[in-house]
N, C-alpha and C. Protein backbone atom coordinates (compact mmCIF):
# COMPACT_ATOMS: atom_id res chain seq x y z
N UNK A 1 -10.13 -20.03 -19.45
CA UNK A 1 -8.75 -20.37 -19.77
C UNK A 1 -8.74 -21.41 -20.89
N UNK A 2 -8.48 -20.72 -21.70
CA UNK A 2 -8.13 -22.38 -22.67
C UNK A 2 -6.90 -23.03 -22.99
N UNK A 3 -6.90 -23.90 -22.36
CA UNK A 3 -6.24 -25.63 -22.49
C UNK A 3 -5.30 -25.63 -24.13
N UNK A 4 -5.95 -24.95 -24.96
CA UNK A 4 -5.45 -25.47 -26.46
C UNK A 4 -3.58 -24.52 -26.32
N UNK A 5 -4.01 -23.20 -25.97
CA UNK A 5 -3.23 -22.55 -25.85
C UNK A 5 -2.13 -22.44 -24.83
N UNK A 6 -2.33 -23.57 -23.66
CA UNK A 6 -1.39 -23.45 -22.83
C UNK A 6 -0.66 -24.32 -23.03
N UNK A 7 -0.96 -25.70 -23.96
CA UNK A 7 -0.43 -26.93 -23.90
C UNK A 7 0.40 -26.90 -25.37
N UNK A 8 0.90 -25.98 -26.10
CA UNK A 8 0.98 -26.28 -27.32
C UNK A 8 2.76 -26.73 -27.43
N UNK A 9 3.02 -26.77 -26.40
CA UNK A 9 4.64 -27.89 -26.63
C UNK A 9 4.56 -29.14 -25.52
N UNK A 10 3.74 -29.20 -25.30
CA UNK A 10 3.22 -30.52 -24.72
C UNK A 10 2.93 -32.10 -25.57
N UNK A 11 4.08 -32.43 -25.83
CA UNK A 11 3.60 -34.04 -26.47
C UNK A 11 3.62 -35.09 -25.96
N UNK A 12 3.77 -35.12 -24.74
CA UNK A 12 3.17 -36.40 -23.79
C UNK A 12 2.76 -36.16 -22.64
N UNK A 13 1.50 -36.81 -22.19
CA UNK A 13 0.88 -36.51 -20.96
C UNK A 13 1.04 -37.59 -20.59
N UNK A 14 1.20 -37.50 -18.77
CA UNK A 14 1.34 -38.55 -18.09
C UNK A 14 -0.64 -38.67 -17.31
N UNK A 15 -1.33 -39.38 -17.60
CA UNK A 15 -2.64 -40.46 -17.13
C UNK A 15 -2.00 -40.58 -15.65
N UNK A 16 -2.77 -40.29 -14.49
CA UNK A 16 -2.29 -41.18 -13.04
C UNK A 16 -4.26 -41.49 -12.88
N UNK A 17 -4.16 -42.62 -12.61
CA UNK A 17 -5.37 -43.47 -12.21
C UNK A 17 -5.26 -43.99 -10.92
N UNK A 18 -6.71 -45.02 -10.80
CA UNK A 18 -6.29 -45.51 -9.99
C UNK A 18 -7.81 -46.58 -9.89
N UNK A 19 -7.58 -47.72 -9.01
CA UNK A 19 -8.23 -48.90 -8.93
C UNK A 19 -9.52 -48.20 -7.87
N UNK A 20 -10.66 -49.51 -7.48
CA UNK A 20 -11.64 -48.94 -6.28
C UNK A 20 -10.85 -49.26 -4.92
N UNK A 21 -9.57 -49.20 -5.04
CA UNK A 21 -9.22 -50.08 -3.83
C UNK A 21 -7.90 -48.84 -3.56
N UNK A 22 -7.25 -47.91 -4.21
CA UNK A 22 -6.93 -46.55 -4.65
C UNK A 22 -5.35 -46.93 -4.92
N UNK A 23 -5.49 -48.62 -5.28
CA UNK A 23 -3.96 -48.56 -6.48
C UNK A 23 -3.71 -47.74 -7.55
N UNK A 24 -2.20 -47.18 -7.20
CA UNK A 24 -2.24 -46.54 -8.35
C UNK A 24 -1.56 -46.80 -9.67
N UNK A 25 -2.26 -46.06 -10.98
CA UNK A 25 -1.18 -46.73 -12.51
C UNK A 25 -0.94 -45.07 -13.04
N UNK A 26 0.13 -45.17 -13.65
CA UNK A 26 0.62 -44.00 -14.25
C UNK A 26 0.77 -44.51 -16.01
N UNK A 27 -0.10 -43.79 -16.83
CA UNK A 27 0.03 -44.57 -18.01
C UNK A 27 0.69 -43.37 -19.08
N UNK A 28 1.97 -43.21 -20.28
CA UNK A 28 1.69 -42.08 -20.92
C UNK A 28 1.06 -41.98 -22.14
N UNK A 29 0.77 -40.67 -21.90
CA UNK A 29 -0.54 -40.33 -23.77
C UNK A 29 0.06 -40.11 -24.45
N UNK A 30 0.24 -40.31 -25.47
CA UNK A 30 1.06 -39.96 -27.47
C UNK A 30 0.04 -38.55 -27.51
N UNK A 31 -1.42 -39.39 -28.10
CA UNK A 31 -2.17 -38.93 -29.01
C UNK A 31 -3.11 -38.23 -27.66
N UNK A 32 -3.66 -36.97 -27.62
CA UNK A 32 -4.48 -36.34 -27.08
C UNK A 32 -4.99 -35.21 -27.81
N UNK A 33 -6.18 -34.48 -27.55
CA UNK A 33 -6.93 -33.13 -28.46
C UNK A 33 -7.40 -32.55 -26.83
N UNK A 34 -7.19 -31.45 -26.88
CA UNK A 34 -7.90 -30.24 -25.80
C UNK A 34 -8.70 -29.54 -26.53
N UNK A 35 -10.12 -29.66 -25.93
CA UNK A 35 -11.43 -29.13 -26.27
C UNK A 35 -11.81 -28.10 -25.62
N UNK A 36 -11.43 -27.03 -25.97
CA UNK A 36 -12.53 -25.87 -25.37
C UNK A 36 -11.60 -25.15 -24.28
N UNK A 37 -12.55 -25.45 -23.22
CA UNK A 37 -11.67 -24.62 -21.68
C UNK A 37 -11.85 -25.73 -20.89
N UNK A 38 -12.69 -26.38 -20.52
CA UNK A 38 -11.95 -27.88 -19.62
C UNK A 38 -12.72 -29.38 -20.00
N UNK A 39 -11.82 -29.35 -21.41
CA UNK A 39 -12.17 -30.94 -21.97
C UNK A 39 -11.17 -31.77 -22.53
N UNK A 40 -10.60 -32.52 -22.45
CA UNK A 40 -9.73 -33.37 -22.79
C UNK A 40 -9.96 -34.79 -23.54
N UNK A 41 -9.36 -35.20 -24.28
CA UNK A 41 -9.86 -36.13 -25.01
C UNK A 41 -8.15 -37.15 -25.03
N UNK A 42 -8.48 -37.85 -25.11
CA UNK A 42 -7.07 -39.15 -25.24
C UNK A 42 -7.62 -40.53 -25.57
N UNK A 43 -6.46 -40.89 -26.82
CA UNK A 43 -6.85 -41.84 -27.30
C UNK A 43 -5.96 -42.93 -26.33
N UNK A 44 -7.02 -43.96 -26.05
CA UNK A 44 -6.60 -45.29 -25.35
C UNK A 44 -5.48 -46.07 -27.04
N UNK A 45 -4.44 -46.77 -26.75
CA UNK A 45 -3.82 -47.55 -27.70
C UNK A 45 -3.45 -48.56 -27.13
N UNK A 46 -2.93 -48.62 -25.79
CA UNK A 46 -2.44 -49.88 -25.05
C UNK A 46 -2.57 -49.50 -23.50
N UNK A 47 -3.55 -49.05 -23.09
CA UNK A 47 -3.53 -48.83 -21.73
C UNK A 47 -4.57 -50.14 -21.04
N UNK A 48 -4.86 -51.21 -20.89
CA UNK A 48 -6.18 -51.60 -20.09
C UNK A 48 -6.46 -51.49 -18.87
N UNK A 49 -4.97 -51.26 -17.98
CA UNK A 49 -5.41 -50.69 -16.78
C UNK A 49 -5.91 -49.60 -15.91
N UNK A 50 -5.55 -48.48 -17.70
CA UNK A 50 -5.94 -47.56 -17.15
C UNK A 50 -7.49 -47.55 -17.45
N UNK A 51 -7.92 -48.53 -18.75
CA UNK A 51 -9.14 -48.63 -18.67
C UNK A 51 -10.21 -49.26 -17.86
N UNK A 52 -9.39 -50.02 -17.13
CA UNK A 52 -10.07 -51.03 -15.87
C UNK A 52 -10.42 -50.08 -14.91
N UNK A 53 -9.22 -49.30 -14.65
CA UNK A 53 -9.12 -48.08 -13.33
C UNK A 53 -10.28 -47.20 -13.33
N UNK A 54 -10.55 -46.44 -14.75
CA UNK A 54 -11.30 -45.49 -14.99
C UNK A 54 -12.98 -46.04 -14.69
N UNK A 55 -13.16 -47.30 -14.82
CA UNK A 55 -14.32 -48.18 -15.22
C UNK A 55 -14.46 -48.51 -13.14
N UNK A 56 -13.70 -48.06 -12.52
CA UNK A 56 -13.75 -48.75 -11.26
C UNK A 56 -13.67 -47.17 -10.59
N UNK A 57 -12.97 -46.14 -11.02
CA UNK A 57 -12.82 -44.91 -10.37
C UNK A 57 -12.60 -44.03 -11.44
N UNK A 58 -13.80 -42.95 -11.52
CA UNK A 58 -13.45 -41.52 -12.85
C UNK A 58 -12.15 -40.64 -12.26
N UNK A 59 -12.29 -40.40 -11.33
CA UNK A 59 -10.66 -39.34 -10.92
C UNK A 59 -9.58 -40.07 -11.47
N UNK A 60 -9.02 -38.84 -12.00
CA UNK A 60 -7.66 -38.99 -12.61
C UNK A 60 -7.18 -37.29 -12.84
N UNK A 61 -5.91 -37.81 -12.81
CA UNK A 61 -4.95 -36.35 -12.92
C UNK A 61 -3.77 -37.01 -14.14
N UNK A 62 -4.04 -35.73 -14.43
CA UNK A 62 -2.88 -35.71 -15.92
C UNK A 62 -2.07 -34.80 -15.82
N UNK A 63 -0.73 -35.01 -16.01
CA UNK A 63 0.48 -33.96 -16.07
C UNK A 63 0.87 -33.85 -17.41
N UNK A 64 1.23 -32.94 -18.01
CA UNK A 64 2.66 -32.66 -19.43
C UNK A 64 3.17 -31.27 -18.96
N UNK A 65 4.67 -31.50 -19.48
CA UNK A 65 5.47 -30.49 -19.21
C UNK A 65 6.30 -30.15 -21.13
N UNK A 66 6.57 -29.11 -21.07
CA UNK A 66 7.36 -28.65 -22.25
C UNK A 66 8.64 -29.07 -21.52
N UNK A 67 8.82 -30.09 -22.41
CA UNK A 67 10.39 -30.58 -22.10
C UNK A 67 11.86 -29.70 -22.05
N UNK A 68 11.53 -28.54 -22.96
CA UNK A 68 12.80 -27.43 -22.96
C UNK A 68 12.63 -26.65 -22.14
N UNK A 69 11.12 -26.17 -21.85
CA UNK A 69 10.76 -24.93 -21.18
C UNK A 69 10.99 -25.05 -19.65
N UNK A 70 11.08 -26.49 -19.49
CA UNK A 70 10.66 -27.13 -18.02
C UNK A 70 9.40 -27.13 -17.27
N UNK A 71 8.39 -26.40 -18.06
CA UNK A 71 6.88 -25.74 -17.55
C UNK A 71 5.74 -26.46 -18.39
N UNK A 72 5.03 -27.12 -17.27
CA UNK A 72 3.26 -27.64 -17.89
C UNK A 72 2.46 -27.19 -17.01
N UNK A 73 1.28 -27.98 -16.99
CA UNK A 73 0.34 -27.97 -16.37
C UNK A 73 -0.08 -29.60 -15.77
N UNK A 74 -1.02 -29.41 -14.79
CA UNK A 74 -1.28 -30.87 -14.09
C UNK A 74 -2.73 -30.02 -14.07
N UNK A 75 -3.53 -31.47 -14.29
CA UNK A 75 -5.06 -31.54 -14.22
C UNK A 75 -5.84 -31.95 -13.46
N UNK A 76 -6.70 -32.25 -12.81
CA UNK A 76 -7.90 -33.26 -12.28
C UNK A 76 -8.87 -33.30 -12.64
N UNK A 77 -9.19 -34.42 -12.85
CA UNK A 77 -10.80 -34.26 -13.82
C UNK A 77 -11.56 -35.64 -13.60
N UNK A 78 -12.79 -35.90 -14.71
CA UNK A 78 -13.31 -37.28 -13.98
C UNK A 78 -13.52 -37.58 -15.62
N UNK A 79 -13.03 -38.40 -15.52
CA UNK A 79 -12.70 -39.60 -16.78
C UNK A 79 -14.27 -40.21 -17.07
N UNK A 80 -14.35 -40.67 -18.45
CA UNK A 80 -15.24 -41.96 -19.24
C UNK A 80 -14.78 -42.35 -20.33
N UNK A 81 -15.10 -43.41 -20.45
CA UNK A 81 -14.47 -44.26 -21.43
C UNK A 81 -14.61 -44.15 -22.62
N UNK A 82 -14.83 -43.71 -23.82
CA UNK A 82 -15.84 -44.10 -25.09
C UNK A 82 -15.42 -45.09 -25.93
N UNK A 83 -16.25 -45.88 -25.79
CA UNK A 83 -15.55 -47.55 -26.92
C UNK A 83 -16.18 -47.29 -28.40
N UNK A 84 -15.53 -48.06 -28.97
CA UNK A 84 -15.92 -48.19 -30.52
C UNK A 84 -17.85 -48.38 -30.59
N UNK A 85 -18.45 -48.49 -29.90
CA UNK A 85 -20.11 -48.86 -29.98
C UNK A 85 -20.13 -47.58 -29.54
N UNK A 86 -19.67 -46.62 -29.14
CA UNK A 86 -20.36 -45.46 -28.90
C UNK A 86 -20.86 -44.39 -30.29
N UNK A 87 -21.86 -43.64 -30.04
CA UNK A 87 -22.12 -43.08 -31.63
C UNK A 87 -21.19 -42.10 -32.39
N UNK A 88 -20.59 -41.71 -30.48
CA UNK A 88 -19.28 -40.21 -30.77
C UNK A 88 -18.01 -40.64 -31.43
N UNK A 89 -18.05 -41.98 -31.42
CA UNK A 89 -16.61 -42.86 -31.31
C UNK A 89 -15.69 -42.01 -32.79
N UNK A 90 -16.64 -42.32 -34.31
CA UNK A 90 -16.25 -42.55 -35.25
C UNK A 90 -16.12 -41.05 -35.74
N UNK A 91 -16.67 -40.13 -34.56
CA UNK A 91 -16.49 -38.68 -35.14
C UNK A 91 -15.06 -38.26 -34.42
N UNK A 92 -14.87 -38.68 -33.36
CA UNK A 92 -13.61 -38.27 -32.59
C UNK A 92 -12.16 -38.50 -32.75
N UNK A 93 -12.85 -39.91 -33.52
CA UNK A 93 -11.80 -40.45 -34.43
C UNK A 93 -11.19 -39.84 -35.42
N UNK A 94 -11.97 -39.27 -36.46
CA UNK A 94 -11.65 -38.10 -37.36
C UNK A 94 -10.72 -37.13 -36.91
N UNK A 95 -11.51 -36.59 -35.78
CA UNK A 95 -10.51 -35.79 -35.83
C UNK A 95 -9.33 -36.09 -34.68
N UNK A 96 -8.93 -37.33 -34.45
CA UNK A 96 -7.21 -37.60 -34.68
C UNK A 96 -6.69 -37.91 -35.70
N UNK A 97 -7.09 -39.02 -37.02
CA UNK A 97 -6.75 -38.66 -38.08
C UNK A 97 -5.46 -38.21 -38.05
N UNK A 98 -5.31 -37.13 -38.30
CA UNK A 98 -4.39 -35.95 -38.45
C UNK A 98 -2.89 -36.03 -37.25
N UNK A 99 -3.14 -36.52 -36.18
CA UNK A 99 -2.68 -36.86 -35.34
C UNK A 99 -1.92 -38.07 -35.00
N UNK A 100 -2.82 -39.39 -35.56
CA UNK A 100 -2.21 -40.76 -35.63
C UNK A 100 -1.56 -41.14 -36.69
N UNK A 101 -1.93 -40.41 -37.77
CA UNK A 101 -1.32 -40.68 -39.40
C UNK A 101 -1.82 -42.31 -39.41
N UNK A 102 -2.77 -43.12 -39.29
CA UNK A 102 -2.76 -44.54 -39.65
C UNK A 102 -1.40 -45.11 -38.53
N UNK A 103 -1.09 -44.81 -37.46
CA UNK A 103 0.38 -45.34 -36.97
C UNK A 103 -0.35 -46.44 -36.04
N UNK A 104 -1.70 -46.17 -35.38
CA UNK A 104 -1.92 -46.90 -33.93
C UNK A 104 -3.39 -47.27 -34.36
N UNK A 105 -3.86 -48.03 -33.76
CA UNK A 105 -5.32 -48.68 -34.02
C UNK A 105 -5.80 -47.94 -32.35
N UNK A 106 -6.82 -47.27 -32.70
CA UNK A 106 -7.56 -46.60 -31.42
C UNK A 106 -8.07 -47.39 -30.70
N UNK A 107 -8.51 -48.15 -29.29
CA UNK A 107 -9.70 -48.92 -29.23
C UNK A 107 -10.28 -48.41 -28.69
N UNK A 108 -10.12 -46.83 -27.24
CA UNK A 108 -11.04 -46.55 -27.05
C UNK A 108 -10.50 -44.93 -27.06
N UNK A 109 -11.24 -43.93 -26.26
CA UNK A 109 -11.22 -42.62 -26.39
C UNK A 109 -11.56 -42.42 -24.68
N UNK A 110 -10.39 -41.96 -24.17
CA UNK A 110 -10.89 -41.04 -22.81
C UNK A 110 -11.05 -40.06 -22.83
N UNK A 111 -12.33 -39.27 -22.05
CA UNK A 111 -12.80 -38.19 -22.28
C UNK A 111 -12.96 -37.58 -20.87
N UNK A 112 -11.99 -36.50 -20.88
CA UNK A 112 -11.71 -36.19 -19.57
C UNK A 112 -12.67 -34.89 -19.27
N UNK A 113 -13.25 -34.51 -18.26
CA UNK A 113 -13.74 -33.59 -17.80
C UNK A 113 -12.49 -32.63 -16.78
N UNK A 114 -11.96 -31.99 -17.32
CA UNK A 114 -11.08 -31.09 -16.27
C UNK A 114 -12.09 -29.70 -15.29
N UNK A 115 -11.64 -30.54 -14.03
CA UNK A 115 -12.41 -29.34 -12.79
C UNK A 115 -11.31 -28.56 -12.12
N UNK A 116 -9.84 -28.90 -12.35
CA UNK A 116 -8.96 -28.22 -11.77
C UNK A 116 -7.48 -28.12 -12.40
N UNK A 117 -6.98 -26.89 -12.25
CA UNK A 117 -5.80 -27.42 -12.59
C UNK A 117 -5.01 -26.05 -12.59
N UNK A 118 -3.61 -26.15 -12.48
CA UNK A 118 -2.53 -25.67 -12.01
C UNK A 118 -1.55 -25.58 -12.79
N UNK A 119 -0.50 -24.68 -12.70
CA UNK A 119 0.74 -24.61 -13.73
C UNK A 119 1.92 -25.14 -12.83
N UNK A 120 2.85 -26.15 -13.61
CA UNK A 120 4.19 -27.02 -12.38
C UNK A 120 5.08 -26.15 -13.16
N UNK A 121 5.97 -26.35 -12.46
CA UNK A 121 7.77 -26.19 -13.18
C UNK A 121 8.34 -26.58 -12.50
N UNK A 122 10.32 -26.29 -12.81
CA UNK A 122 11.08 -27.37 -12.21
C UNK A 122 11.28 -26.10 -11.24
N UNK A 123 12.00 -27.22 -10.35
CA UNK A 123 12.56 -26.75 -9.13
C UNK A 123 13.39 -25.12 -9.41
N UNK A 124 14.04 -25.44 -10.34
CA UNK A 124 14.91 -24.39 -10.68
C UNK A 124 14.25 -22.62 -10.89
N UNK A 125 13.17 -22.65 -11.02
CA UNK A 125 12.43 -21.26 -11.67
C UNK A 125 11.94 -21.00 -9.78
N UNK A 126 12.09 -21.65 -8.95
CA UNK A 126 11.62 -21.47 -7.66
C UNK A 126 13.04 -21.30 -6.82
N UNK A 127 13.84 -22.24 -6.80
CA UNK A 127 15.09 -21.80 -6.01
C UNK A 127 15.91 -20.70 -6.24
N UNK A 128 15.39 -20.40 -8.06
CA UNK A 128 16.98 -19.63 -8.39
C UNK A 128 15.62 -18.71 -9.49
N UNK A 129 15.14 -17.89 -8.90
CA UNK A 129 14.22 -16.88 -9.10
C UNK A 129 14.13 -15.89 -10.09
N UNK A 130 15.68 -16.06 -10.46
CA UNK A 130 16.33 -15.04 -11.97
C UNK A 130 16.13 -16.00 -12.87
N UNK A 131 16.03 -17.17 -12.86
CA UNK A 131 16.12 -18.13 -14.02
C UNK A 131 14.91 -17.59 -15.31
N UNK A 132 15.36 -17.47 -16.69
CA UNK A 132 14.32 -17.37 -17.42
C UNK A 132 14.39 -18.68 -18.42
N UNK A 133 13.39 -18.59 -19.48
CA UNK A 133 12.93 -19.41 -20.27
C UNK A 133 13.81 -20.00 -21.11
N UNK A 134 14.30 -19.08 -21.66
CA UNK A 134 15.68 -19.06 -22.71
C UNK A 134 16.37 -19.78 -22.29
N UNK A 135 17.26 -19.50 -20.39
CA UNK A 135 18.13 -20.08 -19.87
C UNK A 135 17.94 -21.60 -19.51
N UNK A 136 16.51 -22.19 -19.56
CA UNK A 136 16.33 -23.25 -19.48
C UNK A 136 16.24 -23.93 -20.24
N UNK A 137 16.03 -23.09 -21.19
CA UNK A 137 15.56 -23.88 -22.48
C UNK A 137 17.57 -25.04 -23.00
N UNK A 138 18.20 -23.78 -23.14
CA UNK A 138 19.55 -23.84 -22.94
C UNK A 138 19.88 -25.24 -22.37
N UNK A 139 19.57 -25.41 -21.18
CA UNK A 139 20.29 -26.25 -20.00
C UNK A 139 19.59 -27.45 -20.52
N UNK A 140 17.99 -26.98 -20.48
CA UNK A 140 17.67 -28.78 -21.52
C UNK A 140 17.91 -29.37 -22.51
N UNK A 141 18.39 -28.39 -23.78
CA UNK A 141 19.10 -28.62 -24.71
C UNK A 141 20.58 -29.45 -24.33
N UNK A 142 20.95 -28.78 -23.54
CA UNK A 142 22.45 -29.30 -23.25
C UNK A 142 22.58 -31.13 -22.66
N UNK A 143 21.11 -30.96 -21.46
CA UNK A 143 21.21 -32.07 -20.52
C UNK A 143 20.94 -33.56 -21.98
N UNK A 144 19.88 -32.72 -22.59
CA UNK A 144 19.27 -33.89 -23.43
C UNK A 144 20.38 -33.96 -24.58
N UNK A 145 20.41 -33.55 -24.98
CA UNK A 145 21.63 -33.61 -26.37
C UNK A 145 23.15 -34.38 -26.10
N UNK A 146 23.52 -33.94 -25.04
CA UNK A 146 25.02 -34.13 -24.89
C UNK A 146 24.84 -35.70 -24.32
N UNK A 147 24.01 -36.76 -24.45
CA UNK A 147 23.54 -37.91 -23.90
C UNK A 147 23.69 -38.76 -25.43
N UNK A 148 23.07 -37.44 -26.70
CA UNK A 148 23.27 -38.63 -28.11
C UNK A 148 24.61 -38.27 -29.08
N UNK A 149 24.45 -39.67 -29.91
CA UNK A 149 25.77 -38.95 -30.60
C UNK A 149 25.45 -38.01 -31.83
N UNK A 150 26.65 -37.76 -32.15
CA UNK A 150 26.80 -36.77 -33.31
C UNK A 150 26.48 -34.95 -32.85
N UNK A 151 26.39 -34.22 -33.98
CA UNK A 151 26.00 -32.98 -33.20
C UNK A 151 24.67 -31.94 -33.47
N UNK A 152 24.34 -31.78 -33.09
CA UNK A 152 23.02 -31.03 -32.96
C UNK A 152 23.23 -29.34 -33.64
């Protein structure tokens, strides 16, 4: 299954961590790259707890949803850290590049190993069974829009 292709209206993932003691932090990702069929990569910019967490416990689960579609995926996988002293650091970096435009200073790189994972949606594609894509797409347009001004 590849990851590149399922996630491609996905622009924020939600990080859930957690301490050795099994507090939990929910951190979200900007910048991420999907490698292959179960590899994940995310750039750290301001997380340290999630870097403390990961450094104390590798499990972690990651969610993103297509905000119009109402449909993502949720992950589980086992996290490591890669800091700037690592040798991979300055190649991985590259290729966000393209991704960060110069906007964020990286400090580190999580590199997720995905062992599981599942497709979510909203409630609505389960209660009301006729619902299609289009029609949601619709309703999120509406929910999100009619909140700013001017017109769309």
């Amino acid at each position: 299954m590849n990851l590149q292709n399922q996630t491609k209206q996905i622009v924020l993932l939600w990080l859930a961590t957690s301490d050795s003691s099994g507090e939990p932090n929910v951190s979200p990702k900007e910048l991420f790259l999907f490698k292959g069929k179960d590899r994940l990569i995310v750039a750290n910019i301001a997380s340290p707890k999630t870097l403390t967490n990961i450094l104390q416990n590798p499990k972690v689960y990651i969610s993103g949803i297509d905000i119009w579609k109402q449909k993502g995926m949720q992950y589980k996988g086992r996290a490591k850290v890669i800091s700037s002293l690592n040798k991979r650091f300055k190649k991985i970096e590259a290729e966000f590049r393209p991704l960060n435009q110069g906007k964020f200073r990286i400090q580190h790189f999580i590199e997720i190993q995905i062992f599981q994972q599942k497709e979510v949606s909203a409630p609505s594609y389960f209660f009301y069974p006729t619902t299609e894509e289009e029609d949601q797409i619709e309703v999120s347009k509406t929910t999100y829009f009619k909140q700013l001004p001017g017109q769309f």
